[in-house]
Protein backbone atom coordinates (compact mmCIF):
# COMPACT_ATOMS: atom_id res chain seq x y z
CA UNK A 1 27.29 -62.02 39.72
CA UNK A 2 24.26 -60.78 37.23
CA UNK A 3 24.24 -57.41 39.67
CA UNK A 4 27.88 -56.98 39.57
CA UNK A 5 27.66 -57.55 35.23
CA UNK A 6 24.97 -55.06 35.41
CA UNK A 7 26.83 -52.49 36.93
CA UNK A 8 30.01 -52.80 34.74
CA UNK A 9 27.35 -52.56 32.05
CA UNK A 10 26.12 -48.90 33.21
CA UNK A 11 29.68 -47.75 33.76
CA UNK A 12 30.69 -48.42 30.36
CA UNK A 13 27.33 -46.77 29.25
CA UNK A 14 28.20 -43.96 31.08
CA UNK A 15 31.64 -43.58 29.98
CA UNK A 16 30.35 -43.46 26.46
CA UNK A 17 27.93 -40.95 26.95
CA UNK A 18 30.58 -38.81 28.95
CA UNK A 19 33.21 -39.26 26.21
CA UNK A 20 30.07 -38.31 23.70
CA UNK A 21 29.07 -35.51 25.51
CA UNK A 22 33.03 -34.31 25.90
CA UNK A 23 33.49 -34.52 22.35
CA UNK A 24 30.64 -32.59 21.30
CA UNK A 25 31.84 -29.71 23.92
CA UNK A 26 35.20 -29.49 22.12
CA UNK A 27 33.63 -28.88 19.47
CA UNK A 28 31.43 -25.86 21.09
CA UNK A 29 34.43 -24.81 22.50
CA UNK A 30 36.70 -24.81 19.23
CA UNK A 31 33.66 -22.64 18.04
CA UNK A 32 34.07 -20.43 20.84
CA UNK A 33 37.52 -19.82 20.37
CA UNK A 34 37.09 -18.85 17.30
CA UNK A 35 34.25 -16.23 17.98
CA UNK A 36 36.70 -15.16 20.41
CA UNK A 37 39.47 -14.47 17.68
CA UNK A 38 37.12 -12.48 15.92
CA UNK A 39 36.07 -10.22 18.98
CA UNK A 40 32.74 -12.27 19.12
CA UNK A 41 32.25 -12.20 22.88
CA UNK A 42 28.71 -12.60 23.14
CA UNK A 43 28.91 -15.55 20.59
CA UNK A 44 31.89 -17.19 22.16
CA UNK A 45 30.28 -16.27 25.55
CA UNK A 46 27.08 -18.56 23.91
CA UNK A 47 29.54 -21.50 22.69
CA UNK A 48 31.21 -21.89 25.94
CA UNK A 49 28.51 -21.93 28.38
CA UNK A 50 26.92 -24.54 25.78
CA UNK A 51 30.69 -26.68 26.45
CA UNK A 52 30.26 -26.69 30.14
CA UNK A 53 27.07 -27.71 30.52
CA UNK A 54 27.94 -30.55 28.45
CA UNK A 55 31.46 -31.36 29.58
CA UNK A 56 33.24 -30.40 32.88
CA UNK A 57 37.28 -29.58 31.47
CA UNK A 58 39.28 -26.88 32.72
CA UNK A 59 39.80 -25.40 29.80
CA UNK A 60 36.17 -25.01 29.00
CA UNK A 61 35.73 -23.12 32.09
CA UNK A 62 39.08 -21.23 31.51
CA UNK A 63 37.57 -19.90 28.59
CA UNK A 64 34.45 -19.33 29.57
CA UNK A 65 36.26 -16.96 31.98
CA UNK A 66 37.46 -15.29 29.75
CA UNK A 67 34.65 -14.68 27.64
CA UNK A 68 32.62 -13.03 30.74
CA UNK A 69 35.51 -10.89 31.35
CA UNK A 70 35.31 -9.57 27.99
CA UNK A 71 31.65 -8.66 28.16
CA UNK A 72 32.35 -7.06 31.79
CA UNK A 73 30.34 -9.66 33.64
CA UNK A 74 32.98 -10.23 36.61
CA UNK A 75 30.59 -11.98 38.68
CA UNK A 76 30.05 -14.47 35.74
CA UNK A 77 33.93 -14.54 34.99
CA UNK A 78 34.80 -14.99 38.87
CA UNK A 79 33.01 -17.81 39.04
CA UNK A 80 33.93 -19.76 35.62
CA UNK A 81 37.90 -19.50 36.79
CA UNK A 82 36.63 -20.46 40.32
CA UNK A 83 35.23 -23.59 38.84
CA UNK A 84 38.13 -23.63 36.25
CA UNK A 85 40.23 -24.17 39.40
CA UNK A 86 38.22 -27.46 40.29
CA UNK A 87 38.65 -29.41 37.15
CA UNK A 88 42.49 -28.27 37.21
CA UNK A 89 44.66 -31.23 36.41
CA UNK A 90 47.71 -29.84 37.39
CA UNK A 91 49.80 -26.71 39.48
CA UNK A 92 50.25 -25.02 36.02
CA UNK A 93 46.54 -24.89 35.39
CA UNK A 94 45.69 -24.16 38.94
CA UNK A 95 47.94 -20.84 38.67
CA UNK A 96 46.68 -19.60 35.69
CA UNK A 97 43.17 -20.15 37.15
CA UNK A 98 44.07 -18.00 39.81
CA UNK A 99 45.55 -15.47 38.11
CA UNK A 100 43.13 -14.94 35.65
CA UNK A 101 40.67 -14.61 39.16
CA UNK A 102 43.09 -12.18 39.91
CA UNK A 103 42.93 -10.12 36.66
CA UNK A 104 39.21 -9.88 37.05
CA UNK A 105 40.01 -8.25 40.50
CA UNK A 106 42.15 -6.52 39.25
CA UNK A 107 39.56 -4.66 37.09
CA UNK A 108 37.31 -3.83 39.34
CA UNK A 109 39.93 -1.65 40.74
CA UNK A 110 40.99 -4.02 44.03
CA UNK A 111 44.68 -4.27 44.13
CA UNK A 112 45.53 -5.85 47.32
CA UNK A 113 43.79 -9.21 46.75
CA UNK A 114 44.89 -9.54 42.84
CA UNK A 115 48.57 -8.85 44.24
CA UNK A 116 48.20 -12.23 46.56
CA UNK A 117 47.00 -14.53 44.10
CA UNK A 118 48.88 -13.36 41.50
CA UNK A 119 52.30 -13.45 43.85
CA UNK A 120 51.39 -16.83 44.56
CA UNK A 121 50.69 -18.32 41.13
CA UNK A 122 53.70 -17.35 40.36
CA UNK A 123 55.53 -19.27 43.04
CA UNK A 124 53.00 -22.15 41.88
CA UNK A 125 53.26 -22.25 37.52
CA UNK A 126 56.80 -24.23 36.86
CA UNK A 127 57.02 -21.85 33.67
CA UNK A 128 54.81 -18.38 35.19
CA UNK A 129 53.44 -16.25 31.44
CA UNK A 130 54.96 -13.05 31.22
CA UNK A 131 51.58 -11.67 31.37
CA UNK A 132 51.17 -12.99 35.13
CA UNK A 133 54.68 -11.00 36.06
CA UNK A 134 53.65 -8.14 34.00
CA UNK A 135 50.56 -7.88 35.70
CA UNK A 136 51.96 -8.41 39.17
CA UNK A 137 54.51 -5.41 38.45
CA UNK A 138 51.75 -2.77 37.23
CA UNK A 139 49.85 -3.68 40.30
CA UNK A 140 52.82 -3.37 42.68
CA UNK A 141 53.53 0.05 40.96
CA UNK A 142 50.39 1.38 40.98
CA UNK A 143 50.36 0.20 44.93
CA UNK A 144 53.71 2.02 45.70
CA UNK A 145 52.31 5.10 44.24
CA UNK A 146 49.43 5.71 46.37
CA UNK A 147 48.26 6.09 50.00
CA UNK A 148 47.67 2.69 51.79
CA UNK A 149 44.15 2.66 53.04
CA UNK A 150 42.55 1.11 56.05
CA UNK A 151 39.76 -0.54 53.69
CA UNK A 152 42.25 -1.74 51.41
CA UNK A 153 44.55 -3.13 53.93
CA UNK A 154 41.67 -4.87 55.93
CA UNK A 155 39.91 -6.09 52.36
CA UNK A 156 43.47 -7.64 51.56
CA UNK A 157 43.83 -9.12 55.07
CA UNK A 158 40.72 -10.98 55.47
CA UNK A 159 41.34 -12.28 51.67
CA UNK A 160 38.87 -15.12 51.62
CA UNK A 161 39.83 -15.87 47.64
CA UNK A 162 43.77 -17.02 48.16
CA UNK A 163 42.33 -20.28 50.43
CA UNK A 164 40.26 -20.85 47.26
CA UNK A 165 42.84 -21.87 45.26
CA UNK A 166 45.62 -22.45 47.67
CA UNK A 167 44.14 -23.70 50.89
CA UNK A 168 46.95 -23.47 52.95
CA UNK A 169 48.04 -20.26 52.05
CA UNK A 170 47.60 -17.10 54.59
CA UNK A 171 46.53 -13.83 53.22
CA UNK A 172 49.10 -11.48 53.31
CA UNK A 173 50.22 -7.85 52.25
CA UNK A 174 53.39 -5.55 50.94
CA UNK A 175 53.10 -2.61 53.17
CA UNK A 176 54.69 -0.23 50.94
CA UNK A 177 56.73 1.04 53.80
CA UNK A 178 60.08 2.89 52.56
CA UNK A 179 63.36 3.35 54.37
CA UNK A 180 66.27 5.24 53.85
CA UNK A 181 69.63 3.80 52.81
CA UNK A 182 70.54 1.30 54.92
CA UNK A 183 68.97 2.03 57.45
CA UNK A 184 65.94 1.75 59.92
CA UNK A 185 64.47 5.47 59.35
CA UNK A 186 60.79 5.77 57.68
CA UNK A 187 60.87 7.74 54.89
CA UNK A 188 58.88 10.79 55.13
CA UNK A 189 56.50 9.54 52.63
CA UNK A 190 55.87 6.25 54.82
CA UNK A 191 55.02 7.78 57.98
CA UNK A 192 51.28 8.30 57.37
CA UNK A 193 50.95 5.26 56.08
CA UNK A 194 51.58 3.43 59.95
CA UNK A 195 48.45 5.16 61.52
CA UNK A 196 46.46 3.56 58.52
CA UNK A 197 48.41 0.22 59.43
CA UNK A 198 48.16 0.26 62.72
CA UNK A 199 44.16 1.47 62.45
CA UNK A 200 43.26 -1.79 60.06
CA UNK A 201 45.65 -4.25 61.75
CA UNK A 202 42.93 -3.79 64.69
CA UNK A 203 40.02 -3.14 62.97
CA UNK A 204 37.04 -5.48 64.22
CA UNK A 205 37.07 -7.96 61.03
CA UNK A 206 40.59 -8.79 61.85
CA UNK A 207 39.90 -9.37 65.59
CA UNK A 208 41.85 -12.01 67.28
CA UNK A 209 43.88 -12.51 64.03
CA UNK A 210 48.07 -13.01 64.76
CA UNK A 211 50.30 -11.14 62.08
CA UNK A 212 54.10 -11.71 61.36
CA UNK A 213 55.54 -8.31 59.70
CA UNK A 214 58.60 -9.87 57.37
CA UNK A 215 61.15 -7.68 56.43
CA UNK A 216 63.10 -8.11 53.04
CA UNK A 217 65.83 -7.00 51.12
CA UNK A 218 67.44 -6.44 48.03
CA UNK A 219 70.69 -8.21 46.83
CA UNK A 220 73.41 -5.30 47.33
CA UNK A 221 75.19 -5.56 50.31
CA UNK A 222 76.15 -8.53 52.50
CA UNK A 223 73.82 -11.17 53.10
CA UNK A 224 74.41 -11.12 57.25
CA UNK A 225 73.90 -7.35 56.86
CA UNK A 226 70.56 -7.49 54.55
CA UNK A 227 69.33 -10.17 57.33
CA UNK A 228 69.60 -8.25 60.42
CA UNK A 229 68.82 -5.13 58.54
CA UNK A 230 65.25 -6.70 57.42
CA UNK A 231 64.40 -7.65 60.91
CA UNK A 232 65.30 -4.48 62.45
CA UNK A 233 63.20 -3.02 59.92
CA UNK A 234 60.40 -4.96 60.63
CA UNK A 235 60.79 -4.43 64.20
CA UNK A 236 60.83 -0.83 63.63
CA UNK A 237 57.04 -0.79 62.51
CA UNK A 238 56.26 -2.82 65.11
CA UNK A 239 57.03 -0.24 67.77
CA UNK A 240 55.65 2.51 65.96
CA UNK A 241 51.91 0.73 65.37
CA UNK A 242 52.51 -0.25 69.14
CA UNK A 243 52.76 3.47 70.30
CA UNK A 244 49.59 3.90 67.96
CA UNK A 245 47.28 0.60 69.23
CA UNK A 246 48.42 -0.58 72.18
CA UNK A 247 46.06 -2.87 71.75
CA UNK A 248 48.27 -5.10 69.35
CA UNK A 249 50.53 -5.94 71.90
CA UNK A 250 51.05 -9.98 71.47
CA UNK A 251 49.72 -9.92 67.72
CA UNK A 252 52.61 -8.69 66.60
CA UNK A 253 55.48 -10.98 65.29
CA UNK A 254 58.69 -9.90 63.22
CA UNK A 255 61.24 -11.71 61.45
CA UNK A 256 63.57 -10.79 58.44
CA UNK A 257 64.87 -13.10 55.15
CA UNK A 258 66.84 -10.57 54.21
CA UNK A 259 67.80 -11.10 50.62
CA UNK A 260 66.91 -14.66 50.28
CA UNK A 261 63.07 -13.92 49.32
CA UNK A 262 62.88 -11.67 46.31
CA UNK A 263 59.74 -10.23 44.43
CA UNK A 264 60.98 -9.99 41.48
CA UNK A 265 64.14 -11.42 39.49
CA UNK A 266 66.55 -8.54 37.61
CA UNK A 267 68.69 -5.99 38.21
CA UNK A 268 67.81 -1.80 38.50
CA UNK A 269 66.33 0.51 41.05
CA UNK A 270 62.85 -0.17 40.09
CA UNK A 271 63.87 -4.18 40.82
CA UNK A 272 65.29 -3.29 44.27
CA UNK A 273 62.53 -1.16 45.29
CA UNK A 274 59.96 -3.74 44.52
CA UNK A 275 62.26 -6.63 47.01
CA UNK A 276 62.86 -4.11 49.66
CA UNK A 277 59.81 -4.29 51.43
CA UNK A 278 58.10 -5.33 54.56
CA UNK A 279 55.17 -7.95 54.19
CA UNK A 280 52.36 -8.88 57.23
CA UNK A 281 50.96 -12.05 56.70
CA UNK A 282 47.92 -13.18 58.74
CA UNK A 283 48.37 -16.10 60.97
CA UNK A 284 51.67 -17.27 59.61
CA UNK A 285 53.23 -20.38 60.33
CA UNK A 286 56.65 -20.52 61.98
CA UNK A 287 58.63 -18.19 59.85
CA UNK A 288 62.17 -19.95 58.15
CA UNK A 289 64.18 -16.84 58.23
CA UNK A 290 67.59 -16.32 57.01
CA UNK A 291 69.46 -16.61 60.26
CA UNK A 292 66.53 -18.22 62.51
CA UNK A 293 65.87 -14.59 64.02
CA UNK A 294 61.97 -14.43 64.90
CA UNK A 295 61.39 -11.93 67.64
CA UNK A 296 58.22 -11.90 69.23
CA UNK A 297 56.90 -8.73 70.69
CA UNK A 298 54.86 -11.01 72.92
C-alpha cells in the first residue's frame, strides 16, 4: 500500500514539473514567434530550441522547423518537422508536418519526393492551406516542363521519407507522359522520356521492387470512355519500357481510374493537364479501379 502511495506521489510530482516545464516553453516559444515576426531567425531559432528542450509539443517543433528553414539549415529543419510529426495530435497536424518536410525538399531543388508528401497531405488535412496546393501545383509545373531523369525517377521511387509520416503509404511518381487527344499515341515530347523510365524502373536500387503504372483522366468525356482510355494508356507504356528492358517482364502492372482520381479540383487546360496523367507506384496494393480492370503483364 505505502509503495503504491509512493508512486502516485512521484506521478503527481512529475506531472507538475512537466506542466512547469510546458509552461515555461510557451513562453520561449511566444518569444520565438515573435522574433520570427520581426525577421529574427537566429533569435527565434535560439527561443525555440530553448522550448523543446523543455517541452515536447508539436507546435514547438513545427516552429522550430521553420526557424531552421529560414536560416538555410535543412538538415536542422528536416529533422524538427520529422519530430514535429511525432508529437502530432491529430491528421491535420501530421499533414502540415509533412508538408512543411516537403517544402524543405523542395528547396534543395528535389521535386519528386516533395510532390509525394505533399500529394498526400493533402489527401490527409480535412481543410489542406492553400499554400500546400499552391506548392504542389508549382512543383507539378516545374516537373511537366522538364526532362524526367533516371536519378530523379529512382530518388522518387525508393522515397524512404513518405513511410515517415504515412507508414503505409508506397512511394510513387507522375510520369509526365503526354498523349494526344483521346487517344493512346505518345506525344513527341514524351517519347524520350520512356528510355529514362524504363532505364530507372530497373536500376539496381529498385531491384526486385513490383510497380503498378495507373492511368488517369480528366473529366470531359464519358466516364466508361475515360476508364478504358486510362488503362489502355497505361498499358501502352508498358509495352514500350518492355521492348526497352525486357527485363521488367512480371514487374509491370497496369490499371486505369479513369476520371474518378483527380489531382487537382477546377476547371481549364492547365487543370486537365495536371489529372491526365499516368502514375507508377512501388509495390501497390490491389488497385480499386473504376471498372475492376487490372491487367497484369505477368
Amino acid at each position: 500500500m505505502k509503495q503504491m502511495i509512493t508512486f502516485i506521489a512521484m506521478c503527481l510530482v512529475m506531472s507538475s514539473t512537466y506542466s512547469a516545464d510546458c509552461e515555461q516553453a510557451q513562453n520561449l516559444m511566444l518569444k520565438g514567434v515573435d522574433s520570427g515576426k520581426q525577421d529574427h531567425w537566429k533569435q527565434a531559432q535560439q527561443w525555440l530550441r530553448k522550448s523543446v528542450d523543455l517541452c515536447n509539443r508539436f507546435e514547438n517543433w513545427y516552429l522550430l522547423g521553420q526557424a531552421e528553414k529560414e536560416l538555410k539549415d535543412y538538415n536542422a529543419a528536416l529533422q524538427a518537422f520529422e519530430d514535429a510529426k511525432n508529437y502530432a495530435a491529430n491528421a491535420d497536424e501530421r499533414a502540415l508536418a509533412m508538408a512543411r518536410y516537403a517544402q524543405v525538399l523542395a528547396l534543395q531543388n528535389d521535386i519528386g519526393r516533395p510532390l509525394t508528401l505533399l500529394h498526400q497531405a493533402r489527401k490527409l488535412h480535412s481543410s489542406p492551406p492553400a499554400w500546400i496546393t499552391q506548392l504542389a501545383i508549382e512543383l507539378d509545373t516545374k516537373r511537366i516542363n522538364s526532362s524526367i531523369t533516371v536519378s530523379e525517377l529512382t530518388r522518387a521511387l525508393d522515397n524512404r521519407s513518405i513511410q515517415l509520416f504515412v507508414p503505409e503509404a508506397k512511394p510513387q511518381y507522375d510520369l509526365a507522359i503526354r498523349f494526344k487527344t483521346n487517344s493512346v499515341e505518345l506525344l513527341a515530347e514524351s517519347k524520350s522520356a520512356i528510355t529514362a523510365i524504363a532505364t530507372a524502373l530497373n536500376d539496381e536500387v529498385l531491384t526486385g521492387k513490383q510497380f503498378t503504372l495507373t492511368g488517369h483522366a480528366d473529366k470531359r468525356g464519358a466516364e466508361q470512355h475515360n476508364c478504358e482510355l486510362s488503362v489502355a494508356r497505361a498499358e501502352a507504356i508498358v509495352v514500350k519500357l518492355l521492348e526497352i528492358q525486357p527485363e521488367l517482364i512480371g514487374r509491370l502492372t497496369v490499371a486505369g481510374k479513369g476520371e474518378y482520381e483527380p489531382l487537382y479540383d477546377g476547371e481549364g487546360n492547365d487543370i486537365f493537364k495536371f489529372n491526365r496523367r499516368v502514375e507508377v507506384m512501388v509495390d501497390a496494393p490491389q488497385p480499386k479501379v473504376c471498372t475492376d480492370l487490372a491487367i497484369s503483364t505477368q
